[in-house]
C-alpha atoms as a PDB file:
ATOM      1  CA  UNK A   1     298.544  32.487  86.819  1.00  0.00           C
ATOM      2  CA  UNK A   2     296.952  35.098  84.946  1.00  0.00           C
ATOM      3  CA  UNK A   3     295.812  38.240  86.442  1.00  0.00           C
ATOM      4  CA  UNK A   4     292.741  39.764  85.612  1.00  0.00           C
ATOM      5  CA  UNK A   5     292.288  43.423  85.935  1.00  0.00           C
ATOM      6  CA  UNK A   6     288.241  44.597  86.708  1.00  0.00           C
ATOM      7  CA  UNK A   7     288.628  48.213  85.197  1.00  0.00           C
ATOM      8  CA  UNK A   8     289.892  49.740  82.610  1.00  0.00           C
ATOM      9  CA  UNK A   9     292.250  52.855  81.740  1.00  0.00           C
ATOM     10  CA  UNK A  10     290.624  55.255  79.592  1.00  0.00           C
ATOM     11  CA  UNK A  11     292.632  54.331  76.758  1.00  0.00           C
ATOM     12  CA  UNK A  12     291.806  50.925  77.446  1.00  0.00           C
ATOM     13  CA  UNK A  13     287.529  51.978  77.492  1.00  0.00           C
ATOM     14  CA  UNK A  14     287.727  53.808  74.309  1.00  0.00           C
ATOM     15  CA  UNK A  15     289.681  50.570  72.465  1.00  0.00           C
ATOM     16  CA  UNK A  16     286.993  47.883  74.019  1.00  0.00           C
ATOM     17  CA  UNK A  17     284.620  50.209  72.667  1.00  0.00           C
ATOM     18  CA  UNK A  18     285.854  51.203  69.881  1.00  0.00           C
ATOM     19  CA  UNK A  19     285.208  55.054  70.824  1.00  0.00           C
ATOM     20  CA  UNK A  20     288.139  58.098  70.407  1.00  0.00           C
ATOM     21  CA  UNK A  21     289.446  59.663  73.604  1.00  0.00           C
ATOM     22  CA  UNK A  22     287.145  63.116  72.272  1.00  0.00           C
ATOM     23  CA  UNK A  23     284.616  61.107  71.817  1.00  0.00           C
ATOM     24  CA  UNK A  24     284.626  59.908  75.427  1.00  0.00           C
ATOM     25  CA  UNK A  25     285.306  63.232  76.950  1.00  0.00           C
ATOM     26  CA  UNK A  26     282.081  64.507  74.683  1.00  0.00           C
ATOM     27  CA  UNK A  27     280.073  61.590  76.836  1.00  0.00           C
ATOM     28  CA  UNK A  28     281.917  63.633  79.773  1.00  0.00           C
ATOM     29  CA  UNK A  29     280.631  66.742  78.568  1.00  0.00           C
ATOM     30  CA  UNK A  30     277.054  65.529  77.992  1.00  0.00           C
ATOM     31  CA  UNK A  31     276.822  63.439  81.346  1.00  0.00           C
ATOM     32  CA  UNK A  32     276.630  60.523  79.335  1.00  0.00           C
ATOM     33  CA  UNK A  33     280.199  59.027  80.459  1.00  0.00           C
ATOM     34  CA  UNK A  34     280.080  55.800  82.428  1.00  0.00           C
ATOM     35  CA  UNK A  35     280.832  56.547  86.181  1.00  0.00           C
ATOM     36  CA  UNK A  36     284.930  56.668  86.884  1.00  0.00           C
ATOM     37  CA  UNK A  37     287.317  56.119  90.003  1.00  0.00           C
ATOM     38  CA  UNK A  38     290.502  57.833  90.425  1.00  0.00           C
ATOM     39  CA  UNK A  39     292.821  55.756  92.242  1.00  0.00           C
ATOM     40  CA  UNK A  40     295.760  57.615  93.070  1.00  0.00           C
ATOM     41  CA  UNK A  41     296.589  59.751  89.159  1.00  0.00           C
ATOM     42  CA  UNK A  42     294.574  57.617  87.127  1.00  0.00           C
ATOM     43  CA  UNK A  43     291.020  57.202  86.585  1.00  0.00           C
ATOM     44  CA  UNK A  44     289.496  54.088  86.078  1.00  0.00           C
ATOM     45  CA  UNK A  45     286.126  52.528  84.791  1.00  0.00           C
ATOM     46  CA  UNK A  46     284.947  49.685  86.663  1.00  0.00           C
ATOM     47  CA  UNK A  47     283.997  46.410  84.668  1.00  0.00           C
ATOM     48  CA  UNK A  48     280.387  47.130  86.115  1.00  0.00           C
ATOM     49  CA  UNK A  49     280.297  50.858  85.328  1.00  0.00           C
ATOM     50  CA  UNK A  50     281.146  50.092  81.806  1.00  0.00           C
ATOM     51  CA  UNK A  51     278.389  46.854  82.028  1.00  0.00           C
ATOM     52  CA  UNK A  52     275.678  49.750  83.024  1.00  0.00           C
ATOM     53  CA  UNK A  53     277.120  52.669  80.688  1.00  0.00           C
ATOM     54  CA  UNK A  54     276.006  49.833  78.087  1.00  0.00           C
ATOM     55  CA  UNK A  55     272.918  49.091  79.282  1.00  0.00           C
ATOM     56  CA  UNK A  56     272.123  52.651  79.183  1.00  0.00           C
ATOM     57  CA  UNK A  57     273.363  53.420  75.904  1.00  0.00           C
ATOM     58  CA  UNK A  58     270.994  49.981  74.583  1.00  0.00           C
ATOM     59  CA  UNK A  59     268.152  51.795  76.640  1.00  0.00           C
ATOM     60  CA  UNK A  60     268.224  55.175  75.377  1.00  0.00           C
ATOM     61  CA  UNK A  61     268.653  53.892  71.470  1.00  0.00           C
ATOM     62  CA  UNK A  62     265.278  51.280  71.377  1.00  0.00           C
ATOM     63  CA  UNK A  63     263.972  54.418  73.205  1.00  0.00           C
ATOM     64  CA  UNK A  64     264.880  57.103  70.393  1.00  0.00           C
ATOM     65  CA  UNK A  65     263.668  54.463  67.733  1.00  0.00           C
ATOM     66  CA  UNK A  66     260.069  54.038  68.746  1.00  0.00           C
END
């Protein structure tokens, strides 16, 4: 049985998105980071968060090109 885990580390984010840690505390910085849980020391992005941080990004580019 396989377990599948719905968030990811930060370490984790950054590879599926192929993003550097600064890159993702920049998004932090701007307000442009997906939404985060901390669950006990870590933080986490939720497979949703990360879904909508996407949508987002895919908004604000078509929005900057026309």
């Amino acid at each position: 049985m396989d377990l599948v885990f719905e968030a990811y580390s930060i370490p984790e984010f950054c590879a599926a998105h192929r993003i550097s840690r600064a890159s993702f505390y920049n998004l932090i910085n701007d307000g442009k980071a997906p939404r985060t849980m901390k669950v006990g020391t870590r933080v986490l992005i939720s497979k949703e968060a990360a879904a909508d941080w996407r949508k987002a990004c895919e908004a604000m580019s078509k929005s900057e090109a026309a």
